[in-house]
C-alpha atoms as a PDB file:
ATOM      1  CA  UNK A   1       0.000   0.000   0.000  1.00  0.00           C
ATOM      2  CA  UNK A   2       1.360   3.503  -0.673  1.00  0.00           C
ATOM      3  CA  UNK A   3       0.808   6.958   0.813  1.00  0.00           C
ATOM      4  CA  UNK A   4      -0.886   9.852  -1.318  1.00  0.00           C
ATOM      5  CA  UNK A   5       0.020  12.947  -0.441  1.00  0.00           C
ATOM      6  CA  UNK A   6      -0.972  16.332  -2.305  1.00  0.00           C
ATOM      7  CA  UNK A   7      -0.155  19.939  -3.013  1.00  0.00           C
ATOM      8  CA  UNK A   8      -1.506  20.358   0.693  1.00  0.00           C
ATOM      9  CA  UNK A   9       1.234  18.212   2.160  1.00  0.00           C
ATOM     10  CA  UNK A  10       3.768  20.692   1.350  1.00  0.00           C
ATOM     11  CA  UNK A  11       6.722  21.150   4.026  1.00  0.00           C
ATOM     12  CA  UNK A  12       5.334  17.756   5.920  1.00  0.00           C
ATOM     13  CA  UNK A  13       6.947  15.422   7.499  1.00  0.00           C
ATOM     14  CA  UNK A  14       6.681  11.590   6.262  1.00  0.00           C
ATOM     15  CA  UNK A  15       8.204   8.519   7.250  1.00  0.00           C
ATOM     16  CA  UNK A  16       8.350   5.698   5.123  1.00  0.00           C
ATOM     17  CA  UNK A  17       9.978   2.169   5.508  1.00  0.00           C
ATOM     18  CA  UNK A  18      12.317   0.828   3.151  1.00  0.00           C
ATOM     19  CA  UNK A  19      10.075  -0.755   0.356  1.00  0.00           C
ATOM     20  CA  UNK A  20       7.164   0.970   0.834  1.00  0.00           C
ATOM     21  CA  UNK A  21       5.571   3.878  -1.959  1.00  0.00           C
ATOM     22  CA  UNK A  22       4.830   6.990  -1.845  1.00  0.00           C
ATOM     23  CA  UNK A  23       2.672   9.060  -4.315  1.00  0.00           C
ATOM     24  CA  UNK A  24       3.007  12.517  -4.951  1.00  0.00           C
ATOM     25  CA  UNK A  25      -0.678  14.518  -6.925  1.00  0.00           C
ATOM     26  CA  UNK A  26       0.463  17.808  -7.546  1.00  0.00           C
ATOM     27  CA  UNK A  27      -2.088  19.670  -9.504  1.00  0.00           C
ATOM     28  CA  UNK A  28      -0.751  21.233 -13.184  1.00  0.00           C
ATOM     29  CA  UNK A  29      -2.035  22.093 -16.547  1.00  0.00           C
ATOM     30  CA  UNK A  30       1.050  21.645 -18.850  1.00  0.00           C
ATOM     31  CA  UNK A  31      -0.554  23.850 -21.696  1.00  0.00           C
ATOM     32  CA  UNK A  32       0.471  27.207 -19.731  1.00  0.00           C
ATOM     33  CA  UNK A  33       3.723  25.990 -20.335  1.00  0.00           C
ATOM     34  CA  UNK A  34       4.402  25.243 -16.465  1.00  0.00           C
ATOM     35  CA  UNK A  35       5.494  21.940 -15.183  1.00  0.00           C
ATOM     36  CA  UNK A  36       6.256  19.936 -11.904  1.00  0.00           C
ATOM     37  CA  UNK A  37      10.246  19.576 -12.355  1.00  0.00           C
ATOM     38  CA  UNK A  38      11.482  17.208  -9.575  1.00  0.00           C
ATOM     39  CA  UNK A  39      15.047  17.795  -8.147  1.00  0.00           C
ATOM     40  CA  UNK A  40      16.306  14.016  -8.379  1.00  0.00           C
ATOM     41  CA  UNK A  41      16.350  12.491  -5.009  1.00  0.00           C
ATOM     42  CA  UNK A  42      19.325   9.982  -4.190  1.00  0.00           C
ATOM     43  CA  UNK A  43      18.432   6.751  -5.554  1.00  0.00           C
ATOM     44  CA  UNK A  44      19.609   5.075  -2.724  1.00  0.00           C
ATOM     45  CA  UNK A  45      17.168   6.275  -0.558  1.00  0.00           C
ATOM     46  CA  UNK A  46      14.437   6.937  -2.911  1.00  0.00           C
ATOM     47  CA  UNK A  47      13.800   5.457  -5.753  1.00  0.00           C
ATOM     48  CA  UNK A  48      11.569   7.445  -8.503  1.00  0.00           C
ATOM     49  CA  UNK A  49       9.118   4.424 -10.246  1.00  0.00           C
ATOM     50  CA  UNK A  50       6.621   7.256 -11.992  1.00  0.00           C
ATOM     51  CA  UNK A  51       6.566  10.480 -13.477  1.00  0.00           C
ATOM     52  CA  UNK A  52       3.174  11.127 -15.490  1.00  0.00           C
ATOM     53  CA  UNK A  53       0.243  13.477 -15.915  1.00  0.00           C
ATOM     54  CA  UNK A  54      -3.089  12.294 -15.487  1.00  0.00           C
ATOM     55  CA  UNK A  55      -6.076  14.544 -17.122  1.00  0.00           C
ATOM     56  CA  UNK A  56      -8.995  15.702 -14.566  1.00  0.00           C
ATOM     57  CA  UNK A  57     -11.962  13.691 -14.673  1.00  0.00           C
ATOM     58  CA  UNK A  58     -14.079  14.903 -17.308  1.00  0.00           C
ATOM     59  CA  UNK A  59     -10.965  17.357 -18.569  1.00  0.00           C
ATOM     60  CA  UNK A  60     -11.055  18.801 -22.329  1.00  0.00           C
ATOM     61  CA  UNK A  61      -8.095  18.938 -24.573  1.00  0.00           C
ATOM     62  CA  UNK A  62      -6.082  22.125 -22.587  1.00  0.00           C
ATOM     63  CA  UNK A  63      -7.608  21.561 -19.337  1.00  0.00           C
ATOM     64  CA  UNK A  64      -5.441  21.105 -16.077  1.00  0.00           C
ATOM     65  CA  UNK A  65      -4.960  18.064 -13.879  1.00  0.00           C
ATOM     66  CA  UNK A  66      -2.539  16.221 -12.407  1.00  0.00           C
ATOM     67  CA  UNK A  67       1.368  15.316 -11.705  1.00  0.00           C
ATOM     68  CA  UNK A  68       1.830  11.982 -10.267  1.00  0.00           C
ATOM     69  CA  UNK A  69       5.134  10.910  -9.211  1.00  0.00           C
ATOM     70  CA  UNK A  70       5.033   7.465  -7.472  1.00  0.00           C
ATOM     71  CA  UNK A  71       8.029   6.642  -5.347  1.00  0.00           C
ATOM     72  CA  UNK A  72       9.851   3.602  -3.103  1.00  0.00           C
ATOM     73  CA  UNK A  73      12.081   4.056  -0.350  1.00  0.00           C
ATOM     74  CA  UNK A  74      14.726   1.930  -0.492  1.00  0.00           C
ATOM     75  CA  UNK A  75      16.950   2.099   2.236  1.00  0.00           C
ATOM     76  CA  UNK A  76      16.840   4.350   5.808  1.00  0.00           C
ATOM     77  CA  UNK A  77      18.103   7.671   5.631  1.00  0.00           C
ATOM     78  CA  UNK A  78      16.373  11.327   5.989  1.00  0.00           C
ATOM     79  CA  UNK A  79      15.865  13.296   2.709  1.00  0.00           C
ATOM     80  CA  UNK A  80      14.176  16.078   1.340  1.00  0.00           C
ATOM     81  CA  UNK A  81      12.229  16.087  -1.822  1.00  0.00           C
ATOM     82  CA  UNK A  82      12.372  19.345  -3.778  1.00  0.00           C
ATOM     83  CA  UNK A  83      10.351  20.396  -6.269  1.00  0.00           C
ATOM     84  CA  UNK A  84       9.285  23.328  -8.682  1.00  0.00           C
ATOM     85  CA  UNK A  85       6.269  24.567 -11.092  1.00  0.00           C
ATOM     86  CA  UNK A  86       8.008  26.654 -13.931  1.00  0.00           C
ATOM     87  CA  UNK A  87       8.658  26.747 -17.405  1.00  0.00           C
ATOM     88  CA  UNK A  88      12.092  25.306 -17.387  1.00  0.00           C
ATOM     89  CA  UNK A  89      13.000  27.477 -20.971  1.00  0.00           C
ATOM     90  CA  UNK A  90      12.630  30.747 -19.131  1.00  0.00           C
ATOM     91  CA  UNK A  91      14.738  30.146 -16.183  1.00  0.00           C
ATOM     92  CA  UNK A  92      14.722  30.174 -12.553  1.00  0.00           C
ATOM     93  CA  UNK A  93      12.873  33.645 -12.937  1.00  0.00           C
ATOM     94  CA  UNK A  94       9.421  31.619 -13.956  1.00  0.00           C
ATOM     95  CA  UNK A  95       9.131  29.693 -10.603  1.00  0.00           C
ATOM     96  CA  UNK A  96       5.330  30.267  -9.661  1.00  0.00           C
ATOM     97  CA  UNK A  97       5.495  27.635  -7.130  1.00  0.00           C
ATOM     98  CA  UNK A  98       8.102  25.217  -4.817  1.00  0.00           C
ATOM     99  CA  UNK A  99       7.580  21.848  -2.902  1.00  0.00           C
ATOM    100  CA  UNK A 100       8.639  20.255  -0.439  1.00  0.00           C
ATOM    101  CA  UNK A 101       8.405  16.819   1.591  1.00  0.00           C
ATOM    102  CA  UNK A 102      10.643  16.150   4.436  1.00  0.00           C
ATOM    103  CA  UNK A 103      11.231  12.017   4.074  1.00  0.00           C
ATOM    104  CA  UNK A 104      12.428   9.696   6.524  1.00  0.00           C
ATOM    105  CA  UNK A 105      13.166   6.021   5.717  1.00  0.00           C
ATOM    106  CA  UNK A 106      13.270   4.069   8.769  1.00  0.00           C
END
């Protein structure tokens, strides 16, 4: 069973244990241009198993939705998970959004 944690869980606290997944829903509409970039975590703590969007139920051709990464911790450690929302072309200056989970495999 894995946890599924949202753009609310930002800056929380999780602990995992080694072989269990984690799910990140972070909501985006990649036809502005801005997308969920994830700041590679160190695959011997955490390995990354899914990176894919995922429509809104009901969406239309442009409409938002979601980011899912899907995780597994692999061995104990503490970790944090950085992300950002931006339009990777224009730079660090087109950040709209950052975040963060605070991981600890045990």
């Amino acid at each position: 069973m894995s946890k599924v944690l949202t753009d609310a869980d930002h800056d929380r606290e999780v602990e995992l244990r080694p072989g269990e997944e984690l799910e990140l829903r972070l909501k985006e509409n990649p036809t502005t241009g801005y997308r969920w970039s994830l700041e590679a975590p160190d695959p011997a703590l955490l390995q990354l198993l899914e990176d894919d969007f995922a429509l809104a139920p009901g969406g239309a051709i442009g409409a938002g939705g979601e980011r899912i990464f899907r995780f597994r911790a692999q061995a104990p450690g503490q970790l944090t998970l950085r992300l950002r929302h931006w339009q990777a072309w224009s730079g660090e200056s087109s950040v709209e959004r950052h975040f963060r989970l605070h991981l600890r495999v045990a």
